[in-house]
C-alpha atoms as a PDB file:
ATOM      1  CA  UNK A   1      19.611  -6.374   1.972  1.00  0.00           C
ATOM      2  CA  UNK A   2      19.587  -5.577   5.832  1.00  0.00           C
ATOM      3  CA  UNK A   3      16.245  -4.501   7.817  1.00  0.00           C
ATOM      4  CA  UNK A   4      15.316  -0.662   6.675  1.00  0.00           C
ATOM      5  CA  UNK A   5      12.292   1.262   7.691  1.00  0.00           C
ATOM      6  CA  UNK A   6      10.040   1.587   4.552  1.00  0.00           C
ATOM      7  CA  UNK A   7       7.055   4.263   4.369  1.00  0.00           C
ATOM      8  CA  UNK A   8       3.945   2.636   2.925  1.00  0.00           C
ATOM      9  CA  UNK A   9       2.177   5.786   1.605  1.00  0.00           C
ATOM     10  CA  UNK A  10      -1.321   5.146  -0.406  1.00  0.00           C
ATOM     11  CA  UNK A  11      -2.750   7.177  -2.886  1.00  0.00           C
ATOM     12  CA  UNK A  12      -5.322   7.568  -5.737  1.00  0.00           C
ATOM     13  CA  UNK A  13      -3.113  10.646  -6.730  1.00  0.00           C
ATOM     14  CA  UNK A  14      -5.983  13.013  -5.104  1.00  0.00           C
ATOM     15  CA  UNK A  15      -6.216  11.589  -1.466  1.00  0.00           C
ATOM     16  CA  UNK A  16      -3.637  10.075   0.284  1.00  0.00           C
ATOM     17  CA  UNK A  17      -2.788   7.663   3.286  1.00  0.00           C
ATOM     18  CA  UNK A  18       0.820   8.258   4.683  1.00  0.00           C
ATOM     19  CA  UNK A  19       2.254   6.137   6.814  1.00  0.00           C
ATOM     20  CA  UNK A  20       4.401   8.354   9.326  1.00  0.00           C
ATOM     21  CA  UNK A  21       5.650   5.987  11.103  1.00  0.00           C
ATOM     22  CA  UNK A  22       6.850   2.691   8.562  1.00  0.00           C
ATOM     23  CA  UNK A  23       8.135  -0.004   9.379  1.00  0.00           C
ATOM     24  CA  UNK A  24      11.673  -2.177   9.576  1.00  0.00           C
ATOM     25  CA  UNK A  25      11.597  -4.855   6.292  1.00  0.00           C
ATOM     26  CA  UNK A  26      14.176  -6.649   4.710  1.00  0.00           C
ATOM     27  CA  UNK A  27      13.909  -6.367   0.973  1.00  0.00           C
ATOM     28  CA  UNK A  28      11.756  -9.678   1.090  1.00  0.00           C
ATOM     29  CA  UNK A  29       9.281  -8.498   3.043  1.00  0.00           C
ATOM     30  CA  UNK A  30       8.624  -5.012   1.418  1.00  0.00           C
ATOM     31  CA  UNK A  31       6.275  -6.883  -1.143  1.00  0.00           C
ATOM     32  CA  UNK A  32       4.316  -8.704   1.478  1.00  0.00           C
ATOM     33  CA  UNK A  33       4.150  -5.414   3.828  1.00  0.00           C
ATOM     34  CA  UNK A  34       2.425  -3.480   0.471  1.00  0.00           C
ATOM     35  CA  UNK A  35      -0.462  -5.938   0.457  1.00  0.00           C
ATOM     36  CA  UNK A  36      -0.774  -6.241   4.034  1.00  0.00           C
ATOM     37  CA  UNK A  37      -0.896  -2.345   3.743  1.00  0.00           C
ATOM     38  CA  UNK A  38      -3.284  -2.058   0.907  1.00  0.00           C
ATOM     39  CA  UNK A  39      -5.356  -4.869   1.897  1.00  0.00           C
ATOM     40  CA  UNK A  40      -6.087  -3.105   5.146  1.00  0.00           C
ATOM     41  CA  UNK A  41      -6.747   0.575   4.177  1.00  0.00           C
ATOM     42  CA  UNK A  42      -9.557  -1.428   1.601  1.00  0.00           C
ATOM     43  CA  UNK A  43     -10.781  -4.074   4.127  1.00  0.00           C
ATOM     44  CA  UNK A  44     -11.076  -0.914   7.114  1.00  0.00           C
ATOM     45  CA  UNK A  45     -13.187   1.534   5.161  1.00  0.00           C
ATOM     46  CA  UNK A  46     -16.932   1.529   5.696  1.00  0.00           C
ATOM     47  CA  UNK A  47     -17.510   3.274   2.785  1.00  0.00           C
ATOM     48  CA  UNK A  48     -17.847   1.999  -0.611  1.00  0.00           C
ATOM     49  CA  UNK A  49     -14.348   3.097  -2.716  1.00  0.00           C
ATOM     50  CA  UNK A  50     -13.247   2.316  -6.131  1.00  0.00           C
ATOM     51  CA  UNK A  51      -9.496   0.902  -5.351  1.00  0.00           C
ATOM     52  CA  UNK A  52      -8.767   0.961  -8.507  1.00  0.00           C
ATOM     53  CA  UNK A  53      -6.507   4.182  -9.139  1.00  0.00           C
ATOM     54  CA  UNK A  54      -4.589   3.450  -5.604  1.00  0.00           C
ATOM     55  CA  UNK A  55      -1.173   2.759  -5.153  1.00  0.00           C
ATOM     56  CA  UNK A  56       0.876   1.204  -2.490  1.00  0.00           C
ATOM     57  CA  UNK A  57       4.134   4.258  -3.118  1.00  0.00           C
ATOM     58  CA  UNK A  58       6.678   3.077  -0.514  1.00  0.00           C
ATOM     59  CA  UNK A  59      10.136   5.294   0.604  1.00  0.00           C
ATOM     60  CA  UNK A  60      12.812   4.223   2.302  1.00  0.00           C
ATOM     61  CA  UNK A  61      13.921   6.389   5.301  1.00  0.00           C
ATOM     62  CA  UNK A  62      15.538   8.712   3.314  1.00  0.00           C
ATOM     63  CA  UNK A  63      12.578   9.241   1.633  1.00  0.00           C
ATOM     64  CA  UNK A  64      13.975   7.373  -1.576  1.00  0.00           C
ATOM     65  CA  UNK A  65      11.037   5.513  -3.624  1.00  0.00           C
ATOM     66  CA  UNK A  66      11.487   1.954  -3.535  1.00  0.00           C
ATOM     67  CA  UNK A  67       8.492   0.355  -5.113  1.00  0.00           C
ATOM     68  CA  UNK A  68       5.087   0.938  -6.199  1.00  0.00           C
ATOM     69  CA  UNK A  69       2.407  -1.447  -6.056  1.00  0.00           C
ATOM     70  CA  UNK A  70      -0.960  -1.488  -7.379  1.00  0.00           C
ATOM     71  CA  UNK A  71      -4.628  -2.303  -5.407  1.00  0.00           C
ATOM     72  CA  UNK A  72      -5.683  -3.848  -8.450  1.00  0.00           C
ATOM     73  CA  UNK A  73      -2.828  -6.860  -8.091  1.00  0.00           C
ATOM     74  CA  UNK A  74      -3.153  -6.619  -4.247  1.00  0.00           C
ATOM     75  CA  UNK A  75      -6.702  -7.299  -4.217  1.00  0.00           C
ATOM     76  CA  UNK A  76      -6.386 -10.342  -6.455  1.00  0.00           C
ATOM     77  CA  UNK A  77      -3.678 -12.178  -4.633  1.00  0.00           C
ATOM     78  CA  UNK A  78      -6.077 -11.202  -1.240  1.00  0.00           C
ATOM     79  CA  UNK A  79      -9.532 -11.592  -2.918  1.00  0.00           C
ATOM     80  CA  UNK A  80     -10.728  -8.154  -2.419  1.00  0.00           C
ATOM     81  CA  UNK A  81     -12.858  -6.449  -4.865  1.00  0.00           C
ATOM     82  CA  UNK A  82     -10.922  -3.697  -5.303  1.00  0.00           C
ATOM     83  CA  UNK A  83     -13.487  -1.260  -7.629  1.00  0.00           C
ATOM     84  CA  UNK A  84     -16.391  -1.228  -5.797  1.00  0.00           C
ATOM     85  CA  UNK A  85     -19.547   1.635  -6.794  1.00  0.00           C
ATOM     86  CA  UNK A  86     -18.405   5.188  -5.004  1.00  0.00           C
END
């Protein structure tokens, strides 16, 4: 697969993080890119979230899903603690 910009949009399905502007990955990367994503939306908060219903939901530029990823797996491959006491 060639470079395509990918939209890395989180979401608990009540709030929600898009990302306007993505980012050009090659179909390798797009997994990598969802727990960079994911590990910084949990790592920049200052307030204490449960992680645990939020999803990585990334669209190509056509606004075609690709993938969905979960916090849950993200935070174990990154050693977050992904449900912490809201």
């Amino acid at each position: 697969m060639p470079q395509e910009r990918c939209h890395f949009h989180c979401t608990d399905g009540f709030d929600v993080v898009f990302d306007l502007q993505g980012r050009t990955v090659t179909e390798e990367e797009v997994r990598p890119a969802c727990a960079s994503v994911a590990a910084d939306l949990m790592q920049g908060c200052a307030a204490p979230v449960d992680w645990s219903a939020w999803i990585v939901d990334v669209h190509d530029a056509y606004g075609q899903h690709v993938m969905t990823f979960g916090f849950d797996e993200i935070a174990n491959e990154v050693d977050i603690r992904p449900a912490l006491a809201a």
